[in-house]
N, C-alpha and C. Protein backbone atom coordinates (compact mmCIF):
# COMPACT_ATOMS: atom_id res chain seq x y z
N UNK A 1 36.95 -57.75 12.22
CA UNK A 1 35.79 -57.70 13.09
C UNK A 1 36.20 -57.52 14.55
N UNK A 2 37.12 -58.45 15.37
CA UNK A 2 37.52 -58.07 15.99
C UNK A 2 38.36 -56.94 16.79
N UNK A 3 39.28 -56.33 15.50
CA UNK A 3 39.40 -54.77 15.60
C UNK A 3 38.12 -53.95 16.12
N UNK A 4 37.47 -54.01 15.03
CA UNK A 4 36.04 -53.43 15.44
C UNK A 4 35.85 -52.85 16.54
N UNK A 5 35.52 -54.50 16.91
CA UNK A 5 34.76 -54.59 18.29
C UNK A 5 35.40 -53.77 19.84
N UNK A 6 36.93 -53.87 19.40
CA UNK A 6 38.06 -53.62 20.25
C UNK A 6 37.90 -52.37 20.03
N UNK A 7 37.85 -51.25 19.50
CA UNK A 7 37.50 -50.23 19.30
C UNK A 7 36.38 -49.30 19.51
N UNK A 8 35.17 -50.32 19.64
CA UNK A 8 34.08 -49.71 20.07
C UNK A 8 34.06 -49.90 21.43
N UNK A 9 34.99 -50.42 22.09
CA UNK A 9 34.80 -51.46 23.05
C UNK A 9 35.74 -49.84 24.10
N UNK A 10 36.67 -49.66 23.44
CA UNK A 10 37.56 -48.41 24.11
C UNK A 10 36.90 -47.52 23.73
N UNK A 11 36.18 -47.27 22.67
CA UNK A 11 35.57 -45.65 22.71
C UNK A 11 34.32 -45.43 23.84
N UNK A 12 33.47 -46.71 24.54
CA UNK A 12 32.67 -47.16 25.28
C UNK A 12 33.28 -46.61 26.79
N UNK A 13 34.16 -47.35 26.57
CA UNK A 13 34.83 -47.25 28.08
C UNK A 13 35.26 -45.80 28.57
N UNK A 14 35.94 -45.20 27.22
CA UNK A 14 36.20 -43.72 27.55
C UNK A 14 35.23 -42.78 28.46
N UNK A 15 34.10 -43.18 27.36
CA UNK A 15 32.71 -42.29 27.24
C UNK A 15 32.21 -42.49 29.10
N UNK A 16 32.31 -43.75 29.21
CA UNK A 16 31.79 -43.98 30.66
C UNK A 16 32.96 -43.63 31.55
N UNK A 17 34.34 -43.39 31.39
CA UNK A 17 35.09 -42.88 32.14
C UNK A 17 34.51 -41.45 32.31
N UNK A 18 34.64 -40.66 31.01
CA UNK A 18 33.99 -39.16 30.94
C UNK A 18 32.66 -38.90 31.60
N UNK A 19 31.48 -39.97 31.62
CA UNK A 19 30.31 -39.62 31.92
C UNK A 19 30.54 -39.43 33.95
N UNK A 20 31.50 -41.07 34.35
CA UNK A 20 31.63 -40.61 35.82
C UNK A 20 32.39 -39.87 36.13
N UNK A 21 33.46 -38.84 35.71
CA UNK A 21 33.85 -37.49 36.17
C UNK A 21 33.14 -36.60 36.19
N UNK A 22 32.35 -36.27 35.54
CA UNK A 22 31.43 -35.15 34.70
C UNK A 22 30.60 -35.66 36.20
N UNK A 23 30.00 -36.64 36.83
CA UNK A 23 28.88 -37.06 37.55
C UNK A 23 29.73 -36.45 39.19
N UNK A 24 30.55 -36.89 38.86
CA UNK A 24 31.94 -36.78 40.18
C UNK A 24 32.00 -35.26 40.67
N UNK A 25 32.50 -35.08 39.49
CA UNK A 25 32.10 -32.87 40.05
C UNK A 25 31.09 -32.67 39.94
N UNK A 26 29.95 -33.02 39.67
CA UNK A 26 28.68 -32.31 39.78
C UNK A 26 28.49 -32.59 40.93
N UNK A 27 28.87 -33.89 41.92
CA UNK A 27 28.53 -34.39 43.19
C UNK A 27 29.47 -33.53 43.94
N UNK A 28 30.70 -33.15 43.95
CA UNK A 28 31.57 -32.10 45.22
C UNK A 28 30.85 -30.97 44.66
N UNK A 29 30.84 -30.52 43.45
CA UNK A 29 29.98 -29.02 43.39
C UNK A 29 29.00 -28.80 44.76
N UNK A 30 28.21 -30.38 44.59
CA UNK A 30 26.81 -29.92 45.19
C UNK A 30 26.75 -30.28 46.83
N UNK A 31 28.12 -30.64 46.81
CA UNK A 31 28.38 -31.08 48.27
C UNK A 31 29.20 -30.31 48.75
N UNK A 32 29.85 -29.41 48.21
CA UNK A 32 30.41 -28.05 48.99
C UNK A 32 29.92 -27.36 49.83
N UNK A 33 28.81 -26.93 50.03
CA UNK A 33 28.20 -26.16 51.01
C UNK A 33 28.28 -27.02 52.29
N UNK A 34 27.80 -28.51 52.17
CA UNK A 34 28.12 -29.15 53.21
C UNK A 34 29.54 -28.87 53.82
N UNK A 35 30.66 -28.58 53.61
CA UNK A 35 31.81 -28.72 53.84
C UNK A 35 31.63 -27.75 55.00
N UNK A 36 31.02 -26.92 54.98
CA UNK A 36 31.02 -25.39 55.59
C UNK A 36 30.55 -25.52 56.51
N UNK A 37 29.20 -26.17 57.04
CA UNK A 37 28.41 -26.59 58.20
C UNK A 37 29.53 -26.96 59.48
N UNK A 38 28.83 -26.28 60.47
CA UNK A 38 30.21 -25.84 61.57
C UNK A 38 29.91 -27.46 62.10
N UNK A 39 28.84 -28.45 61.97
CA UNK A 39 28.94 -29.73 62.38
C UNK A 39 30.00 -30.98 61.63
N UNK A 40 30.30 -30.55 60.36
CA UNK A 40 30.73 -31.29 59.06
C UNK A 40 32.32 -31.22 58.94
N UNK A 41 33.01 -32.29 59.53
CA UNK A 41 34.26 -32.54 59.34
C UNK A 41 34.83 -33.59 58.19
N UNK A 42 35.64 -33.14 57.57
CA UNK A 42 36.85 -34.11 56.44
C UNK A 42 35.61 -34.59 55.64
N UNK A 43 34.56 -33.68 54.66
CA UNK A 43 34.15 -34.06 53.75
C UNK A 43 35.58 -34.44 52.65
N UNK A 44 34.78 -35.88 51.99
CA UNK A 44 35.85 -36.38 50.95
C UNK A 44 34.71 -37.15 50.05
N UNK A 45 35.91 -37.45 49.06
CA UNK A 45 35.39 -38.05 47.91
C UNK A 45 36.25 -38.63 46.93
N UNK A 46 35.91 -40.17 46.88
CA UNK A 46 36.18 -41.26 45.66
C UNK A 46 35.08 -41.33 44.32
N UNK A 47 35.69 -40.80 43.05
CA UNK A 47 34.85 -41.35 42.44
C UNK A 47 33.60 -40.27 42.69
N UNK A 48 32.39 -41.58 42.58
CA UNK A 48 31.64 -40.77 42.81
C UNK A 48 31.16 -41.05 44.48
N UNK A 49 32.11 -41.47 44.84
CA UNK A 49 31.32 -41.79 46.75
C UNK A 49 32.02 -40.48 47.27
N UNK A 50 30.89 -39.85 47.97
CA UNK A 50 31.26 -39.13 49.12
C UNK A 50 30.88 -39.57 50.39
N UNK A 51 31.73 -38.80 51.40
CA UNK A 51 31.85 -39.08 53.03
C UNK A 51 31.87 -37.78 53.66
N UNK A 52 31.61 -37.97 54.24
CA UNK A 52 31.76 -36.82 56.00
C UNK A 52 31.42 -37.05 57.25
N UNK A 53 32.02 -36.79 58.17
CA UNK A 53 32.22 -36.87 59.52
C UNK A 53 31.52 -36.25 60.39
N UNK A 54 30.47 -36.24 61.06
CA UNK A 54 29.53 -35.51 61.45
C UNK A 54 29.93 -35.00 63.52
N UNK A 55 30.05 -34.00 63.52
CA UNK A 55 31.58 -33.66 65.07
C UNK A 55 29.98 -33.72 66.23
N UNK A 56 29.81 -35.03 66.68
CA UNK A 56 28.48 -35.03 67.37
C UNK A 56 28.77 -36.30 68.34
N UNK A 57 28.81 -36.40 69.81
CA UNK A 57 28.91 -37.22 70.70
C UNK A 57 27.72 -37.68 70.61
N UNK A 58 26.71 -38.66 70.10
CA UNK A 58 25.73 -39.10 69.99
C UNK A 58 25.36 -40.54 69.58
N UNK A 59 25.34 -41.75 70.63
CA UNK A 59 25.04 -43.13 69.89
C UNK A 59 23.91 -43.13 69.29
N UNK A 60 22.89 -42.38 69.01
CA UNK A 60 21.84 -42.87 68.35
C UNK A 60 22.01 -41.82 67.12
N UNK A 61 23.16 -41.21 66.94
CA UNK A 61 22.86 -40.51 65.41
C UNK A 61 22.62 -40.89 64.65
N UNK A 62 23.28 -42.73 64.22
CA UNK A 62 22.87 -43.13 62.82
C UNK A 62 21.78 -43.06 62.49
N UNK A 63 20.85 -43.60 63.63
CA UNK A 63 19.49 -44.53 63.47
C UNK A 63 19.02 -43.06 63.42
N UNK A 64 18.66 -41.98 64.02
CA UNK A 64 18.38 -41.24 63.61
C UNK A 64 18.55 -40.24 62.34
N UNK A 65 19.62 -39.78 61.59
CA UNK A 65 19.92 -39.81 60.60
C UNK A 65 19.19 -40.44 59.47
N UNK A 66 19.23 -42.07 59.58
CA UNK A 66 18.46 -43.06 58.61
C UNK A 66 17.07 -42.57 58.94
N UNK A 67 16.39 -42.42 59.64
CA UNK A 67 15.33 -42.25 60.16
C UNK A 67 15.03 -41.32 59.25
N UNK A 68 15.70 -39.36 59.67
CA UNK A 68 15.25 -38.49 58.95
C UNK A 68 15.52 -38.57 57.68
N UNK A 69 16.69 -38.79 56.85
CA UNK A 69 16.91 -39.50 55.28
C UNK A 69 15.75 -40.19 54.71
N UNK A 70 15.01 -41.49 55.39
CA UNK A 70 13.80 -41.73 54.67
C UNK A 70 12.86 -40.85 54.59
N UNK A 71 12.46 -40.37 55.68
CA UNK A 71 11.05 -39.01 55.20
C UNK A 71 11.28 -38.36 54.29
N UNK A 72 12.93 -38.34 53.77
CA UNK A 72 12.95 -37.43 52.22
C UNK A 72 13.21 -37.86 51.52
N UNK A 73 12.60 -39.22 51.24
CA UNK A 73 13.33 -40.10 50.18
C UNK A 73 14.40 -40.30 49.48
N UNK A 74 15.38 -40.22 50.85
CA UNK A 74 16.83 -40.82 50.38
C UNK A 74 17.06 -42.08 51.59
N UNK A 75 17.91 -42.78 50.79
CA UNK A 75 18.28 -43.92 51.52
C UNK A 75 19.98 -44.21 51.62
N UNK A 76 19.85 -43.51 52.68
CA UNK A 76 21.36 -43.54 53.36
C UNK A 76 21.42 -43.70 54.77
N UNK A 77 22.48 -44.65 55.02
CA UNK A 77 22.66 -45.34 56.42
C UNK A 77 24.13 -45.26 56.23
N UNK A 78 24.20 -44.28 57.48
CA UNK A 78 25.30 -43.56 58.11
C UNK A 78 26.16 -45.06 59.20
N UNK A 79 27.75 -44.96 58.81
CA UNK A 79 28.01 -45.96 60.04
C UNK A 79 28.92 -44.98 61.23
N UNK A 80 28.31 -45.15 62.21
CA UNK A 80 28.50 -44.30 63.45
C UNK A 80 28.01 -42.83 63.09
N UNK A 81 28.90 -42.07 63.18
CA UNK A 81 28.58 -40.48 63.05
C UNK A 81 29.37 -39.96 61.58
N UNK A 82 29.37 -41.30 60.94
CA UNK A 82 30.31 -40.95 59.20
C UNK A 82 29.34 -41.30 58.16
N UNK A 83 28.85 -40.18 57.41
CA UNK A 83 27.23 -40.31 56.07
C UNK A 83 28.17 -40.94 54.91
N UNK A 84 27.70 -41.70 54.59
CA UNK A 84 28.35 -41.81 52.77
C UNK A 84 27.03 -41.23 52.00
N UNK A 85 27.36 -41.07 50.78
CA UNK A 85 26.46 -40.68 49.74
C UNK A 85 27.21 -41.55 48.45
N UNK A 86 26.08 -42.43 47.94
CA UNK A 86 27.05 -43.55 47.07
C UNK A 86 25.57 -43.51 45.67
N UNK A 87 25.61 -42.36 45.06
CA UNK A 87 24.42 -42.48 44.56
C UNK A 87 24.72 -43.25 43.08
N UNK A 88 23.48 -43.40 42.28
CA UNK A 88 23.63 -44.30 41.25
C UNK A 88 24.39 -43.56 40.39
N UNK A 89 25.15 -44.26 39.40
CA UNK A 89 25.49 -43.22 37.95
C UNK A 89 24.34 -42.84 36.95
N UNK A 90 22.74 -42.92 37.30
CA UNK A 90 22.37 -42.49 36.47
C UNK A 90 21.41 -41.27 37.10
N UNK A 91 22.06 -41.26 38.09
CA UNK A 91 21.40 -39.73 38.52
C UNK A 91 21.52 -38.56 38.08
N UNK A 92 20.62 -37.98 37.20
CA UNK A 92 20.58 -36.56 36.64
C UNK A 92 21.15 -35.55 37.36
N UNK A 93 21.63 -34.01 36.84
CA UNK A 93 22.22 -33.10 37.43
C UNK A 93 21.00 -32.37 38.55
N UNK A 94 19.83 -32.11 37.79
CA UNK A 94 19.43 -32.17 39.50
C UNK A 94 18.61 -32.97 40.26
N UNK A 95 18.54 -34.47 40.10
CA UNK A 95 18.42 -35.02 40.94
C UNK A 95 20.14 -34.98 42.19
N UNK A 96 20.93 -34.65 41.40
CA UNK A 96 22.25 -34.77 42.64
C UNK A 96 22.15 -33.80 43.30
N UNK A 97 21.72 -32.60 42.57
CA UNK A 97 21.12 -31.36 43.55
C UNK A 97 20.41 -31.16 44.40
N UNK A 98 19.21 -32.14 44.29
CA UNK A 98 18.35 -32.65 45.21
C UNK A 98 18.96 -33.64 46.01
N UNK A 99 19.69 -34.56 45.83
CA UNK A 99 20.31 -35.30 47.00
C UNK A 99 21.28 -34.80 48.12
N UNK A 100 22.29 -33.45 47.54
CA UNK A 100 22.83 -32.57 48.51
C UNK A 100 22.47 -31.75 49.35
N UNK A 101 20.76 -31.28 48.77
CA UNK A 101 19.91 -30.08 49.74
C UNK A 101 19.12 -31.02 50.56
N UNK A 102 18.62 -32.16 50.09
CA UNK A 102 18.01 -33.14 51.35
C UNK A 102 19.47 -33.99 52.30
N UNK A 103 20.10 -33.97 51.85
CA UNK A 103 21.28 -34.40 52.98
C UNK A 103 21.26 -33.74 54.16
N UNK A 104 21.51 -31.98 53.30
CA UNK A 104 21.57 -31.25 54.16
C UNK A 104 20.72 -30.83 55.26
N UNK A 105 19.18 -31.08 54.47
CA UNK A 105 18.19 -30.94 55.48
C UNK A 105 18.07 -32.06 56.38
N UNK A 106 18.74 -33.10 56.10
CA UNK A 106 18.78 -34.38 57.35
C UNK A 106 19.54 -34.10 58.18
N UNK A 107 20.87 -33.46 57.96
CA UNK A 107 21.45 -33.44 58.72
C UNK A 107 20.93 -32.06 59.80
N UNK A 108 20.47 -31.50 59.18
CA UNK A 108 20.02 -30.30 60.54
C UNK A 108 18.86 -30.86 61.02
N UNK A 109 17.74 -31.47 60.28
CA UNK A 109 16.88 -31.88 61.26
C UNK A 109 17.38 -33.09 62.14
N UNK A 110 18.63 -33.78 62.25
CA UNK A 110 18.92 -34.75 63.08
C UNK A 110 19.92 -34.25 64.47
N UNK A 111 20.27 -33.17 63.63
CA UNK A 111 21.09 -32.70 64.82
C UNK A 111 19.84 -31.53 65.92
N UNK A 112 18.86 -30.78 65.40
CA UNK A 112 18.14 -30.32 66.18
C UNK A 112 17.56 -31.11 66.96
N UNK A 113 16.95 -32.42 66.59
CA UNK A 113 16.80 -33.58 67.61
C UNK A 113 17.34 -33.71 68.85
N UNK A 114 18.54 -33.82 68.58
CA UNK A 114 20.03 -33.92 69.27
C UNK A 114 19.77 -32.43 70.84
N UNK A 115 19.85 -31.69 69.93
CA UNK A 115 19.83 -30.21 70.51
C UNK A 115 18.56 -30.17 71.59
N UNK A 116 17.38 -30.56 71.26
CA UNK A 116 16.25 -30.41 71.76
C UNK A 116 16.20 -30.75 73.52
């Protein structure tokens, strides 16, 4: 019995190793374009956390940032001018798609702010 259990117990663990890679590249897939944005420095990624560096002399970016992120129903709070994206593991392939094109749209509507 305990065999068993030990066995279901590693084929479990695999499966959820496999499910967060599989989640992991679907998240740099969909965060590549970000990389490109002439504002967007040393995008990276653990796992499934991503980061990037946003190249903006601005103390009120976070709060702004958080600001525009809620009107699109994401909830991310940036520390200084660095976004994480730490989304759940049970986020569907395109809900992550949707979390990379509203990033993206936060981040331009926060920096046109900026610009204005």
């Amino acid at each position: 019995m305990l065999a068993h259990n030990a066995h279901n117990a590693h084929k479990a663990h695999k499966a959820h190793k496999a499910h967060k890679a599989h989640k992991a590249a679907l998240l740099r897939e969909a965060f590549e374009p970000l990389a490109q944005h002439v504002s967007v420095k040393n995008l990276r990624q653990r796992s499934t956390i991503l980061a990037f560096d946003v190249d903006i002399d601005d103390r009120t970016f976070s709060r702004r940032f958080f600001a525009n992120a809620l009107a699109r129903e994401l909830l991310m709070r940036p520390i200084g001018t660095t976004v994480y994206a730490m989304p759940p593991y049970i986020l569907s392939d395109d809900e992550i798609a949707l979390l990379a094109t509203r990033t993206r749209d936060t981040l331009d509507a926060t920096l046109s702010e900026h610009a204005a």
